[in-house]
C-alpha atoms as a PDB file:
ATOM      1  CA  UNK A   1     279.860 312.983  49.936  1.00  0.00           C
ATOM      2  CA  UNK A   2     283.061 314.362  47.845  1.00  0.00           C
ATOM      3  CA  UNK A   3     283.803 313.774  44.332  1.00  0.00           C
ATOM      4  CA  UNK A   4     286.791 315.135  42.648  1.00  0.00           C
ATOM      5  CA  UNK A   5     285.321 315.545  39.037  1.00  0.00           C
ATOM      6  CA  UNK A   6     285.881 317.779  36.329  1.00  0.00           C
ATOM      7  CA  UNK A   7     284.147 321.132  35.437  1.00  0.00           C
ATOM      8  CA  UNK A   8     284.153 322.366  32.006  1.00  0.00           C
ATOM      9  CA  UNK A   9     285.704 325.720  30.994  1.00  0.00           C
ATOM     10  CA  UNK A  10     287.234 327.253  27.939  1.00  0.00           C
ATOM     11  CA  UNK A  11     285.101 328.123  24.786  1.00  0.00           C
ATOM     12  CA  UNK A  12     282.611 326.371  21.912  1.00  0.00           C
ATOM     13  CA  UNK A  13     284.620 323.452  20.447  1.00  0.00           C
ATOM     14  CA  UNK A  14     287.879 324.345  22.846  1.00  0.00           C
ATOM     15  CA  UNK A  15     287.011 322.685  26.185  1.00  0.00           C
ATOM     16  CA  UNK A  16     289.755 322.669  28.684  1.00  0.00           C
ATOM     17  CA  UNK A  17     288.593 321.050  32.737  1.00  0.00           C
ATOM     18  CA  UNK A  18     289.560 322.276  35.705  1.00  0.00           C
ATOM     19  CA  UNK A  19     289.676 319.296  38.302  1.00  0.00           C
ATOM     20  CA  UNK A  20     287.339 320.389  41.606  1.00  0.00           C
ATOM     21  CA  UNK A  21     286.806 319.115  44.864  1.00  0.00           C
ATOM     22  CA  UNK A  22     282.712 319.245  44.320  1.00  0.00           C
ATOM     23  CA  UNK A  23     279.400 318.024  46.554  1.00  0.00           C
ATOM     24  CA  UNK A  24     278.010 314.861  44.991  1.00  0.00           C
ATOM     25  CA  UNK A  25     274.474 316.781  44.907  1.00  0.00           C
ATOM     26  CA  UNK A  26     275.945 319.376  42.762  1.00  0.00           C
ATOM     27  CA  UNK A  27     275.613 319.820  39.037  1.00  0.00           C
ATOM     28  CA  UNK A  28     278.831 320.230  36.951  1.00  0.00           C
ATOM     29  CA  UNK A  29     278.877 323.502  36.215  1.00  0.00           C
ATOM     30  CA  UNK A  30     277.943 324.226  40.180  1.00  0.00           C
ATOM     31  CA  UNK A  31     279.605 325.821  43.108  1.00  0.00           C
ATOM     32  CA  UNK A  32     283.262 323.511  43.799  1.00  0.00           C
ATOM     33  CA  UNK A  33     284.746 323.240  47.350  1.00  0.00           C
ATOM     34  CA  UNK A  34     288.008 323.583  45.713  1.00  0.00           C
ATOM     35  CA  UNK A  35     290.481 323.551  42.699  1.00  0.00           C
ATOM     36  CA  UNK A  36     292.714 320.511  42.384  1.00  0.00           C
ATOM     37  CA  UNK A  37     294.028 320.725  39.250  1.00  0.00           C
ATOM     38  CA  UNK A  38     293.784 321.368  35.402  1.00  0.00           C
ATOM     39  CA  UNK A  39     293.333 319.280  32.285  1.00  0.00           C
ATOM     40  CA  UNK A  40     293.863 320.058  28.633  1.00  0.00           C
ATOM     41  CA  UNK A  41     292.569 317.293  26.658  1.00  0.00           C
ATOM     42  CA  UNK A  42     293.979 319.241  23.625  1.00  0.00           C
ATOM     43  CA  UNK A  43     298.070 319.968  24.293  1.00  0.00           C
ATOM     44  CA  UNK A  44     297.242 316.558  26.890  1.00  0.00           C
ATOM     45  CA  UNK A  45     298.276 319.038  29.651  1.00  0.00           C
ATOM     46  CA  UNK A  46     297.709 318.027  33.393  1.00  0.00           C
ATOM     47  CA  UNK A  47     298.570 320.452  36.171  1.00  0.00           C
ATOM     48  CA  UNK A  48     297.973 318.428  39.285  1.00  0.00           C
ATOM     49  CA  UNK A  49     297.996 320.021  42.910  1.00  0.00           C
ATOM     50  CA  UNK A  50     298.949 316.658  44.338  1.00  0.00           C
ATOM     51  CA  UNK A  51     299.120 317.353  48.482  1.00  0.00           C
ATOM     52  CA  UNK A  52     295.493 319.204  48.025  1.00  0.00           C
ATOM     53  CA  UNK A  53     294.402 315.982  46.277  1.00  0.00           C
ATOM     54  CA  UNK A  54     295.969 313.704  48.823  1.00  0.00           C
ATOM     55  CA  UNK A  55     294.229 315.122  51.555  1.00  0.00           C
ATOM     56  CA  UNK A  56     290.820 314.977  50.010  1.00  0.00           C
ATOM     57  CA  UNK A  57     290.929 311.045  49.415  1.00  0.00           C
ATOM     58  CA  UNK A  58     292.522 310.828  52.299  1.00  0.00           C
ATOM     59  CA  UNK A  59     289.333 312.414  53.752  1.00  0.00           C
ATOM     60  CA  UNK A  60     287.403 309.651  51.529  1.00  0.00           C
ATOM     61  CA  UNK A  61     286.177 311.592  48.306  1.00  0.00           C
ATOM     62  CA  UNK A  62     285.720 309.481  45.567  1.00  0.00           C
ATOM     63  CA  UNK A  63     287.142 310.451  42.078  1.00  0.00           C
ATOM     64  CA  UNK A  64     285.347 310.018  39.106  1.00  0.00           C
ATOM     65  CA  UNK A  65     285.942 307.089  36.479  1.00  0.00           C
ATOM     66  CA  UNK A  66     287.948 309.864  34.205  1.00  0.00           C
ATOM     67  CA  UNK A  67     289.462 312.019  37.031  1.00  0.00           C
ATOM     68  CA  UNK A  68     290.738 308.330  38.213  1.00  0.00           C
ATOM     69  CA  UNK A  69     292.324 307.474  34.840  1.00  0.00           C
ATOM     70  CA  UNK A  70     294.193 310.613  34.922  1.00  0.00           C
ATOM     71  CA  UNK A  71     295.262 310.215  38.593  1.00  0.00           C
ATOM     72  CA  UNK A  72     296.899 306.688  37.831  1.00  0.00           C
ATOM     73  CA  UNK A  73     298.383 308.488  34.602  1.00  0.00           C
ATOM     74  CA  UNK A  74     299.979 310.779  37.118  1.00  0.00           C
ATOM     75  CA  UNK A  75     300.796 307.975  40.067  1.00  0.00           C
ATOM     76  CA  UNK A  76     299.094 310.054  42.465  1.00  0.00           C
ATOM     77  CA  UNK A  77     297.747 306.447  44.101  1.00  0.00           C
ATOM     78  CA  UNK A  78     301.277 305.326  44.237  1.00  0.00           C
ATOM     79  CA  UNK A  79     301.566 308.770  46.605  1.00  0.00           C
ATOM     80  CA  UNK A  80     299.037 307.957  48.610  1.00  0.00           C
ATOM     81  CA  UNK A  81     300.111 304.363  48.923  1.00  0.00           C
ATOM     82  CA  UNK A  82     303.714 305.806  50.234  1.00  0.00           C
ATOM     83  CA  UNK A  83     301.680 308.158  52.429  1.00  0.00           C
ATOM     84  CA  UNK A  84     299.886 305.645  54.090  1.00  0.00           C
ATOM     85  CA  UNK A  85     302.577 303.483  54.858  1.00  0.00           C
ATOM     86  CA  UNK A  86     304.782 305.993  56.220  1.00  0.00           C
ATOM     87  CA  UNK A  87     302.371 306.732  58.854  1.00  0.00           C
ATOM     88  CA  UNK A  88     301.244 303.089  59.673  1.00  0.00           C
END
């Protein structure tokens, strides 16, 4: 299974995430299927790559409870919601 979770990056006491596409099995620091998107917890800076996302829930990965909060933040459900619809 897929999770779209963050990985941590940046240095001591400076953390910045990138947001991965990453096996379930994996740890966090482990190898990630791909980049989604990039969070700054400091500047609260998102950088979202919303299509690659779209097509990986879409495909049924599961975000995390965080990852999640940020996507609503962004409306990227309200995307997928449109999506769907369009092609129903």
């Amino acid at each position: 299974m897929v999770k779209l979770r963050l990985k941590r990056c940046g240095r001591k006491q400076r953390a910045v995430y990138r947001i991965v596409a990453i096996d379930l099995r994996s740890r966090r620091e482990g190898k990630d299927l791909r980049k989604v998107g990039f969070y700054d917890p400091m500047k609260n800076q998102t950088y979202l790559n919303v299509p690659v996302i779209l097509y990986f829930l879409e495909k049924g990965a599961q975000p995390t409870e965080t990852v999640q909060n940020l996507f609503k933040k962004a409306e990227v459900f309200n995307e997928l919601l449109s999506n769907q619809m369009r092609f129903n």
